[in-house]
C-alpha atoms as a PDB file:
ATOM      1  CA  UNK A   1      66.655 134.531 -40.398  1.00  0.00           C
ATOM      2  CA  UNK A   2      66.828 135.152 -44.464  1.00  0.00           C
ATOM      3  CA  UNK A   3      68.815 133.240 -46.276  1.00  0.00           C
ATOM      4  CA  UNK A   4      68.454 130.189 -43.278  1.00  0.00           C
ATOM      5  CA  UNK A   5      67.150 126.918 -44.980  1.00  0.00           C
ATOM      6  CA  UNK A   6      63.446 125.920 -43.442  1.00  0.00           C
ATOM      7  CA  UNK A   7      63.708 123.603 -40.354  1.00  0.00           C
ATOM      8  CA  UNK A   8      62.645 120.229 -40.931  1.00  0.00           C
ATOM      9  CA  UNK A   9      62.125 116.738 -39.244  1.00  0.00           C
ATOM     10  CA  UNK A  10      64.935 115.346 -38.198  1.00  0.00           C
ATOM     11  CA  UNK A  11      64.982 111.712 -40.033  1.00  0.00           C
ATOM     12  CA  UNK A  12      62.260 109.515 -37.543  1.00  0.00           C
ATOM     13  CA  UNK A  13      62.667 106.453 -36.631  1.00  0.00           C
ATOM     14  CA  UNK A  14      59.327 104.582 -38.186  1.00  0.00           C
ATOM     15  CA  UNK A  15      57.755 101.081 -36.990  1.00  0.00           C
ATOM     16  CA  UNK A  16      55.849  99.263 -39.732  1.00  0.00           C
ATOM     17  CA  UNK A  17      53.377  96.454 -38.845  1.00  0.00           C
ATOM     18  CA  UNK A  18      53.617  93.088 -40.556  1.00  0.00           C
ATOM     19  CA  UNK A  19      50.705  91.061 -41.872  1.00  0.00           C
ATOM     20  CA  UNK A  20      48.885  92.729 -44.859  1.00  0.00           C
ATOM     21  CA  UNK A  21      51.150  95.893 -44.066  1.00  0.00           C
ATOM     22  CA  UNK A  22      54.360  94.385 -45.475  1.00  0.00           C
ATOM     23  CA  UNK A  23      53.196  91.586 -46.543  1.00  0.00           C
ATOM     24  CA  UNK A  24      50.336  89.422 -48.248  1.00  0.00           C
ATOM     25  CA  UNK A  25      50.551  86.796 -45.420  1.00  0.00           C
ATOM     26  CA  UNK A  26      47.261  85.481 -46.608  1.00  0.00           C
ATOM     27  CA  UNK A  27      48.017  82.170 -48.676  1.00  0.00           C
ATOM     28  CA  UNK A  28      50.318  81.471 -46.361  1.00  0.00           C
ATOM     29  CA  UNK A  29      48.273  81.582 -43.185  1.00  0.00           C
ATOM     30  CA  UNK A  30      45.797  79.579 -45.318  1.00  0.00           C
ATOM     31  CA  UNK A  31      48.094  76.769 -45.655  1.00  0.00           C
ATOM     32  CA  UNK A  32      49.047  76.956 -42.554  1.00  0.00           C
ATOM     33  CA  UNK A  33      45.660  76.351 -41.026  1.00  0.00           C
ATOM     34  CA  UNK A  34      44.710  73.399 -43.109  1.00  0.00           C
ATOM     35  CA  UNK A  35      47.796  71.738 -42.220  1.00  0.00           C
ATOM     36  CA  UNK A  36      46.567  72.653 -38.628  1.00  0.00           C
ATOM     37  CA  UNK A  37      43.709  70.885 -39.333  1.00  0.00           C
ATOM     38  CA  UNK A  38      44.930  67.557 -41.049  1.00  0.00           C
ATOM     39  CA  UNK A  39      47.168  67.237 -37.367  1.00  0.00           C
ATOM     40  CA  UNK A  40      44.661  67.992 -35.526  1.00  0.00           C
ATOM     41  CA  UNK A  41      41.729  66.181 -36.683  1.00  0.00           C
ATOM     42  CA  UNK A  42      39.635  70.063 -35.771  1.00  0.00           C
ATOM     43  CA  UNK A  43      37.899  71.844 -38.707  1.00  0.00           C
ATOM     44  CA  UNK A  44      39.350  75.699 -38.975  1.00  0.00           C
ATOM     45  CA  UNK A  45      37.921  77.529 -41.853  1.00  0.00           C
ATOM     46  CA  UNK A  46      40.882  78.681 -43.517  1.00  0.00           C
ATOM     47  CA  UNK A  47      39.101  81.030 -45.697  1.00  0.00           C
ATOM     48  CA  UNK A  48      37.430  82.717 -43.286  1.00  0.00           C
ATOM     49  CA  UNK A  49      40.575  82.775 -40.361  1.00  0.00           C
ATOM     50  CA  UNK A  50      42.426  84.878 -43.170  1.00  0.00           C
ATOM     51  CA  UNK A  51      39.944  87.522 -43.616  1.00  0.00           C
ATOM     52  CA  UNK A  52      40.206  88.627 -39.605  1.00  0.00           C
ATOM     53  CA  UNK A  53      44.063  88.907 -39.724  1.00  0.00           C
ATOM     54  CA  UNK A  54      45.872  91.158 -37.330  1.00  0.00           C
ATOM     55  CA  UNK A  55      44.608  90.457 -33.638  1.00  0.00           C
ATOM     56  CA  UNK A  56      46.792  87.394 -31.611  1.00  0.00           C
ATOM     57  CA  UNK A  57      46.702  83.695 -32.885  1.00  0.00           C
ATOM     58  CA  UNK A  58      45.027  82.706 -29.947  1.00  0.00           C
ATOM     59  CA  UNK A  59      42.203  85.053 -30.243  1.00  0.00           C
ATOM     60  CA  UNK A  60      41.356  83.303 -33.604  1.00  0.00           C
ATOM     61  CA  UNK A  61      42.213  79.605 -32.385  1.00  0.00           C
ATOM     62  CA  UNK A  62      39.442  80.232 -29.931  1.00  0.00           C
ATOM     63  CA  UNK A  63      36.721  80.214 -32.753  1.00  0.00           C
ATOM     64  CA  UNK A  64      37.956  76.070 -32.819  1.00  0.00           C
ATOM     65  CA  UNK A  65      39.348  74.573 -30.286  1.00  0.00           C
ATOM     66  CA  UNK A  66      37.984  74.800 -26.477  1.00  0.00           C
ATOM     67  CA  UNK A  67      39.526  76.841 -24.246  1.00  0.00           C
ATOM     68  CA  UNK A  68      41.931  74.316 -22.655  1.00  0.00           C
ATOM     69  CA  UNK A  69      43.376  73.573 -25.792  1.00  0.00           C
ATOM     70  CA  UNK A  70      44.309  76.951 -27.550  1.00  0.00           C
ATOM     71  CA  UNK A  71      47.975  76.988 -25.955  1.00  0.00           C
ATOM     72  CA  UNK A  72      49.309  73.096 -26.810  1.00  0.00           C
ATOM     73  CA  UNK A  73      47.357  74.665 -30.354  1.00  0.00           C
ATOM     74  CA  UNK A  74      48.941  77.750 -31.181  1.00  0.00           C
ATOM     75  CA  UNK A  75      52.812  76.051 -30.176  1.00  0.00           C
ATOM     76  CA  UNK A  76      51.735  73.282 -33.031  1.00  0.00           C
ATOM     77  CA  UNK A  77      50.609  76.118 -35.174  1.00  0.00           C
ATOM     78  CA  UNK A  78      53.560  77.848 -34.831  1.00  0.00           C
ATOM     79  CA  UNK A  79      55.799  75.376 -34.881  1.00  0.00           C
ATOM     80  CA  UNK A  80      54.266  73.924 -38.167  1.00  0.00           C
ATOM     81  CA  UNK A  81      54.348  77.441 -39.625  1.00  0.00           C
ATOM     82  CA  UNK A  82      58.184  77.609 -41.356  1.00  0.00           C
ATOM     83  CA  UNK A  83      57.640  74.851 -43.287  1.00  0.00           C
ATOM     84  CA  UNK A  84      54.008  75.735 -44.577  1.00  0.00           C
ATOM     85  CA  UNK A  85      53.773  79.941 -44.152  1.00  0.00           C
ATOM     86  CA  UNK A  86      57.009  81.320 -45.534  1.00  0.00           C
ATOM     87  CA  UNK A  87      57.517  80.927 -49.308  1.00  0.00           C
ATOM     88  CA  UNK A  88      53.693  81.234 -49.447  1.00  0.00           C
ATOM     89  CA  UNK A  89      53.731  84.455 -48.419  1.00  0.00           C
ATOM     90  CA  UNK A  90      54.612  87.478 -51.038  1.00  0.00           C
ATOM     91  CA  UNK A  91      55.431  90.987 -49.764  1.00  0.00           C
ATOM     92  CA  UNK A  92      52.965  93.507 -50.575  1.00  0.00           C
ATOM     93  CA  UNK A  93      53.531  96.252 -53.363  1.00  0.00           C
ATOM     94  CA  UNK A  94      56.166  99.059 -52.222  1.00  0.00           C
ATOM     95  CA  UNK A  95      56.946  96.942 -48.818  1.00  0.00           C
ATOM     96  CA  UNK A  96      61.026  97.261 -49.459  1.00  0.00           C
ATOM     97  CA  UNK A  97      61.401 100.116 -51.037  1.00  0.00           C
ATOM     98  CA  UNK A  98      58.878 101.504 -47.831  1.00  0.00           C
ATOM     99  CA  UNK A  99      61.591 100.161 -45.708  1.00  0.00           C
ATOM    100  CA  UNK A 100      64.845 101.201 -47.532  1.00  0.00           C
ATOM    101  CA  UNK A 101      63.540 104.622 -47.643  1.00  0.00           C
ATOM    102  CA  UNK A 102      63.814 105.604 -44.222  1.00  0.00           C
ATOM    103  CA  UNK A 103      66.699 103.859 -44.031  1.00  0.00           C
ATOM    104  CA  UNK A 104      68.433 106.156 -46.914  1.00  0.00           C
ATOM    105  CA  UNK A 105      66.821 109.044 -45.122  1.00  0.00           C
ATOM    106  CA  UNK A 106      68.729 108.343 -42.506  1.00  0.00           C
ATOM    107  CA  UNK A 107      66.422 107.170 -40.058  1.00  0.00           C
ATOM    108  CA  UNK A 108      65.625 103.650 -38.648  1.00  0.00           C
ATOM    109  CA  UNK A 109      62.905 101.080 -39.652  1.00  0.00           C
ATOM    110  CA  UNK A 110      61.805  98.668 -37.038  1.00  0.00           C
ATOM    111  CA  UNK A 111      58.969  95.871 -37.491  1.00  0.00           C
ATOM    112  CA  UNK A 112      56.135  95.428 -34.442  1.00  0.00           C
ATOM    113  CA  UNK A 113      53.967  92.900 -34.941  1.00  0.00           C
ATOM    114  CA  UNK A 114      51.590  90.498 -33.253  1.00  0.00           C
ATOM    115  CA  UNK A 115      53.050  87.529 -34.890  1.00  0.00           C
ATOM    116  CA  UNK A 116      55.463  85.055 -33.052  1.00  0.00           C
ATOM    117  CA  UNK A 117      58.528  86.900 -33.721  1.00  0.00           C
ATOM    118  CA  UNK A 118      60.566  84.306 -34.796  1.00  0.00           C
ATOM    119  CA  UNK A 119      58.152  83.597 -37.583  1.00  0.00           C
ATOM    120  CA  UNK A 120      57.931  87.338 -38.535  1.00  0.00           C
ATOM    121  CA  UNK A 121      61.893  87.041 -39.045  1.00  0.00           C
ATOM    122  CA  UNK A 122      61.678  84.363 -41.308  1.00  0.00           C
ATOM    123  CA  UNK A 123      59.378  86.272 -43.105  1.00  0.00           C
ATOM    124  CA  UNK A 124      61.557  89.220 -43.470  1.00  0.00           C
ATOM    125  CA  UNK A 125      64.881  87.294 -44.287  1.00  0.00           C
ATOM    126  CA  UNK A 126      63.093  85.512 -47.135  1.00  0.00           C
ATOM    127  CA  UNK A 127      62.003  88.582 -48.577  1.00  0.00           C
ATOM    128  CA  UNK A 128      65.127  90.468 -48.655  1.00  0.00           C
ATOM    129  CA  UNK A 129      63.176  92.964 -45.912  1.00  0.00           C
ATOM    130  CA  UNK A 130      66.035  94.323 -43.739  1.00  0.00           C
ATOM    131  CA  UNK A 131      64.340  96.353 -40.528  1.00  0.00           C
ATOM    132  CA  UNK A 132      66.989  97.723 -37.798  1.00  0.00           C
ATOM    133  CA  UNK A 133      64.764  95.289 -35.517  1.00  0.00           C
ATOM    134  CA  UNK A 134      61.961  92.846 -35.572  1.00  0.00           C
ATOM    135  CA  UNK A 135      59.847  93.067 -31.974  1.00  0.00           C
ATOM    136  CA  UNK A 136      56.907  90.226 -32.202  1.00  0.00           C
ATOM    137  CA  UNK A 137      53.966  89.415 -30.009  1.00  0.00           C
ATOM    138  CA  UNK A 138      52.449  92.731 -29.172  1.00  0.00           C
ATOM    139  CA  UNK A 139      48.912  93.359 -30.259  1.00  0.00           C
ATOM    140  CA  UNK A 140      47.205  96.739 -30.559  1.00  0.00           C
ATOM    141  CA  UNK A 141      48.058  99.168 -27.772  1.00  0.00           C
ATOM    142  CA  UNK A 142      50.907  96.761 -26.154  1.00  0.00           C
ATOM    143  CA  UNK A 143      52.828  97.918 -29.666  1.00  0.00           C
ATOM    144  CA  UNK A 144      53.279 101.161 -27.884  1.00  0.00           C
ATOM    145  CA  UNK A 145      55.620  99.727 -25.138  1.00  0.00           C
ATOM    146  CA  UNK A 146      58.436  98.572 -28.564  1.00  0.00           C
ATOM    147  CA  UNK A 147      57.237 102.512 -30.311  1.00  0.00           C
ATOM    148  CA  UNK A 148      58.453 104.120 -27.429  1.00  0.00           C
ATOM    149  CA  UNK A 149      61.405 101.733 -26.713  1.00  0.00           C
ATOM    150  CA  UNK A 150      62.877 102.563 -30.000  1.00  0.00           C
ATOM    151  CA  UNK A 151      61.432 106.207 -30.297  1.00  0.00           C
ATOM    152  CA  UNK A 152      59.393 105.547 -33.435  1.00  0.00           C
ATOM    153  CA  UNK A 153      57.502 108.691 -34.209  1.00  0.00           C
ATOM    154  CA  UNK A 154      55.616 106.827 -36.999  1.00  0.00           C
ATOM    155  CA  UNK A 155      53.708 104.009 -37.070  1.00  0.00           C
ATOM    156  CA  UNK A 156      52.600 102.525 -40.363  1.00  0.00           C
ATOM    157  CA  UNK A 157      49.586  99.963 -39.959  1.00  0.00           C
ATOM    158  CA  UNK A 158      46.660  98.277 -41.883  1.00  0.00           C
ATOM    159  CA  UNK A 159      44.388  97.182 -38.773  1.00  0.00           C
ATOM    160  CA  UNK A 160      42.511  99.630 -36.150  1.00  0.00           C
ATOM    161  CA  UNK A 161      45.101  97.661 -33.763  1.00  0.00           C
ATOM    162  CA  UNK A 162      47.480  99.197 -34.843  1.00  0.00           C
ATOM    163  CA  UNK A 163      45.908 103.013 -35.205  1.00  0.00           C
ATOM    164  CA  UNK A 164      45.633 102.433 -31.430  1.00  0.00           C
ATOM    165  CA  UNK A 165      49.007 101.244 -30.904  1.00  0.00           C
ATOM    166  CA  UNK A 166      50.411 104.356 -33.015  1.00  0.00           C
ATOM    167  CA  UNK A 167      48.062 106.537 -31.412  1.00  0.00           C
ATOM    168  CA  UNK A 168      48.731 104.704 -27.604  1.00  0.00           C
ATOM    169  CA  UNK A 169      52.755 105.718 -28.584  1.00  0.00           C
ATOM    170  CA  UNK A 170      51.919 109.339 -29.276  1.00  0.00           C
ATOM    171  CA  UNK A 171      53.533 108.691 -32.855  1.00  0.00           C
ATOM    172  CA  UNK A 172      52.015 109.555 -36.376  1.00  0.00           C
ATOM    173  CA  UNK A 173      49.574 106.623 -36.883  1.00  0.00           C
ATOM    174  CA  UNK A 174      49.715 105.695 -41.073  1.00  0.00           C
ATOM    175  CA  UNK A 175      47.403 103.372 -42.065  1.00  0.00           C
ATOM    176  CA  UNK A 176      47.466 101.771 -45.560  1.00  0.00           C
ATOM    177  CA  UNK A 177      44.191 100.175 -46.962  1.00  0.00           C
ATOM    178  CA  UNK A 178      45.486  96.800 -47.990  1.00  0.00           C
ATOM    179  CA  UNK A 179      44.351  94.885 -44.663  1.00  0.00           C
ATOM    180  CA  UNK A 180      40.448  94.275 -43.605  1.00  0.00           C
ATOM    181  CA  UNK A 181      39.586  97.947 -43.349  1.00  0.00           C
ATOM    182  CA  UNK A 182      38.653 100.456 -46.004  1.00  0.00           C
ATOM    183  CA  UNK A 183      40.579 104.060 -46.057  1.00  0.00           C
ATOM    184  CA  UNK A 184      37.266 105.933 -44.873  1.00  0.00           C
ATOM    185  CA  UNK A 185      37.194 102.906 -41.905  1.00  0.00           C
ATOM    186  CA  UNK A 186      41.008 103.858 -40.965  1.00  0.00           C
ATOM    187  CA  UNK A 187      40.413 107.764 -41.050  1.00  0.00           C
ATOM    188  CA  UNK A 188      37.318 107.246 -38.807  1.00  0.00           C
ATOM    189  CA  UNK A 189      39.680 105.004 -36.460  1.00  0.00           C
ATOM    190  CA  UNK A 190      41.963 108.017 -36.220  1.00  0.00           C
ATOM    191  CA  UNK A 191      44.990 107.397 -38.578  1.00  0.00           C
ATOM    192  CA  UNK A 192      47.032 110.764 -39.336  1.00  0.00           C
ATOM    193  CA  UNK A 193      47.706 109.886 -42.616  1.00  0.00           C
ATOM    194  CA  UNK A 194      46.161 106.956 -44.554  1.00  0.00           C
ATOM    195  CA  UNK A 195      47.627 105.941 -48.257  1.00  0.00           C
ATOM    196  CA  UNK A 196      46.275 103.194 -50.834  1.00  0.00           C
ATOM    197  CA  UNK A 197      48.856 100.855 -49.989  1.00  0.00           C
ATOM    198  CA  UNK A 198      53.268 101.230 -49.490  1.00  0.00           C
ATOM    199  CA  UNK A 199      54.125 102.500 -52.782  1.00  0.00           C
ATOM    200  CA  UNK A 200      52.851 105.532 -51.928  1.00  0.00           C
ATOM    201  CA  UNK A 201      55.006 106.031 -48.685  1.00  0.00           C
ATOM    202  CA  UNK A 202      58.595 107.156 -50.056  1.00  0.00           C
ATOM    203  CA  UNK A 203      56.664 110.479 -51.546  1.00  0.00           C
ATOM    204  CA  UNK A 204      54.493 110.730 -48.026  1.00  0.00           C
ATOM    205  CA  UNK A 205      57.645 110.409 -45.852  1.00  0.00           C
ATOM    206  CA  UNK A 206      59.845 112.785 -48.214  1.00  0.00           C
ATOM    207  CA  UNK A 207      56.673 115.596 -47.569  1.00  0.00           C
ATOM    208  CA  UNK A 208      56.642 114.571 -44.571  1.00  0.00           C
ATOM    209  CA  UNK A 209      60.146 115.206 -43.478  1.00  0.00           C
ATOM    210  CA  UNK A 210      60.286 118.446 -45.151  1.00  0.00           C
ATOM    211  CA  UNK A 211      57.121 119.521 -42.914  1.00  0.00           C
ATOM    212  CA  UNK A 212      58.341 121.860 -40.155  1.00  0.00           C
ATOM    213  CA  UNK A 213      58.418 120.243 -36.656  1.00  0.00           C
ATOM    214  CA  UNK A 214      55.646 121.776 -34.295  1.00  0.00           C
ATOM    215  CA  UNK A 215      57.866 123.922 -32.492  1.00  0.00           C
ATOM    216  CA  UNK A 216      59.271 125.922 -35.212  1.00  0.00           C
ATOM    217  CA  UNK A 217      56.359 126.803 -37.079  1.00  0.00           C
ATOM    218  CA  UNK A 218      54.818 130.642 -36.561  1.00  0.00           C
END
């Protein structure tokens, strides 16, 4: 009717994904890995470990250890981790101000990751990162089980994973190019929107909000 404002998007409720999404958890995965190594006595390439980032510990503890040993390995990873990992670890450009901003638009921000979730919190309480929830240990498409749980109709991602995850949920898969992949690599995956890194997502989810929702347009 004239004089009615536009219909827009009613304030979503948007997961972000942790490691090199929201933050540069490079050095302190590094760290991590060599003290793996000094308890362990096993060789991991640090340097190389943090450039495949995203997928489950396990899958990269496999590289080094046999088989048999991976599980006793990733609890001694993880539990050597707090001490090693979390004042290592920077957030990435725009990562709170990414999160307060659907927060102010009234929706909620949750955190799905693939990393041990108690670690992930640690993360996020050190950083002064506060998410309406933290769900850990889901990888790729098993992030669509929390999605769906907590109705996020956005999912913002750096990895392929996690386009398939967003894309597994039936929500709007973002992907921002400060993980492994490239933005022409992320729009090939199939990411809806893709953006240099989180400073540009305040402006993206203000447009976005103010696009009409699918069943009101004509």
């Amino acid at each position: 009717m004239a004089g009615m404002a536009p219909a827009t998007r009613p304030a979503p409720t948007v997961g972000f994904d942790l490691d090199m999404t929201l933050i540069d958890s490079r050095p302190g995965i590094h760290a991590c890995y060599l003290a793996l190594s000094e308890r362990t006595g096993t060789y991991v390439d640090a340097d190389l470990a943090v450039t495949r980032l995203g997928p489950p510990l396990e899958q990269e503890l496999a590289h080094w250890f046999p088989a048999e040993r991976v599980p006793a390995v990733a609890d001694l990873y993880r539990s050597l981790y707090p001490a090693h990992a979390i004042a290592a670890t920077p957030a990435l450009p725009g990562a709170a101000e990414a999160v307060a901003a659907v927060r102010e638009a009234g929706g909620r921000a949750i955190v799905v990751t693939a990393k041990y979730e108690p670690n992930a919190k640690l993360h996020l309480e050190h950083l002064g990162i506060e998410p309406d929830a933290v769900i850990g240990d889901l990888w790729a498409e098993q992030k669509a089980v929390a999605l769906r749980e907590h109705g996020a109709g956005v999912y913002v991602g750096d990895h392929l994973g996690d386009i398939r995850g967003a894309r597994t949920a039936g929500a709007h898969a973002v992907a921002v190019a400060t993980g492994p992949y490239g933005a022409e690599e992320l729009r090939a995956a199939g990411a809806d929107t893709v953006l240099a890194d989180l400073t540009a997502f305040p402006a993206w989810l203000a447009a976005y909000r103010e696009e009409p929702p699918a069943a009101c347009r004509a």
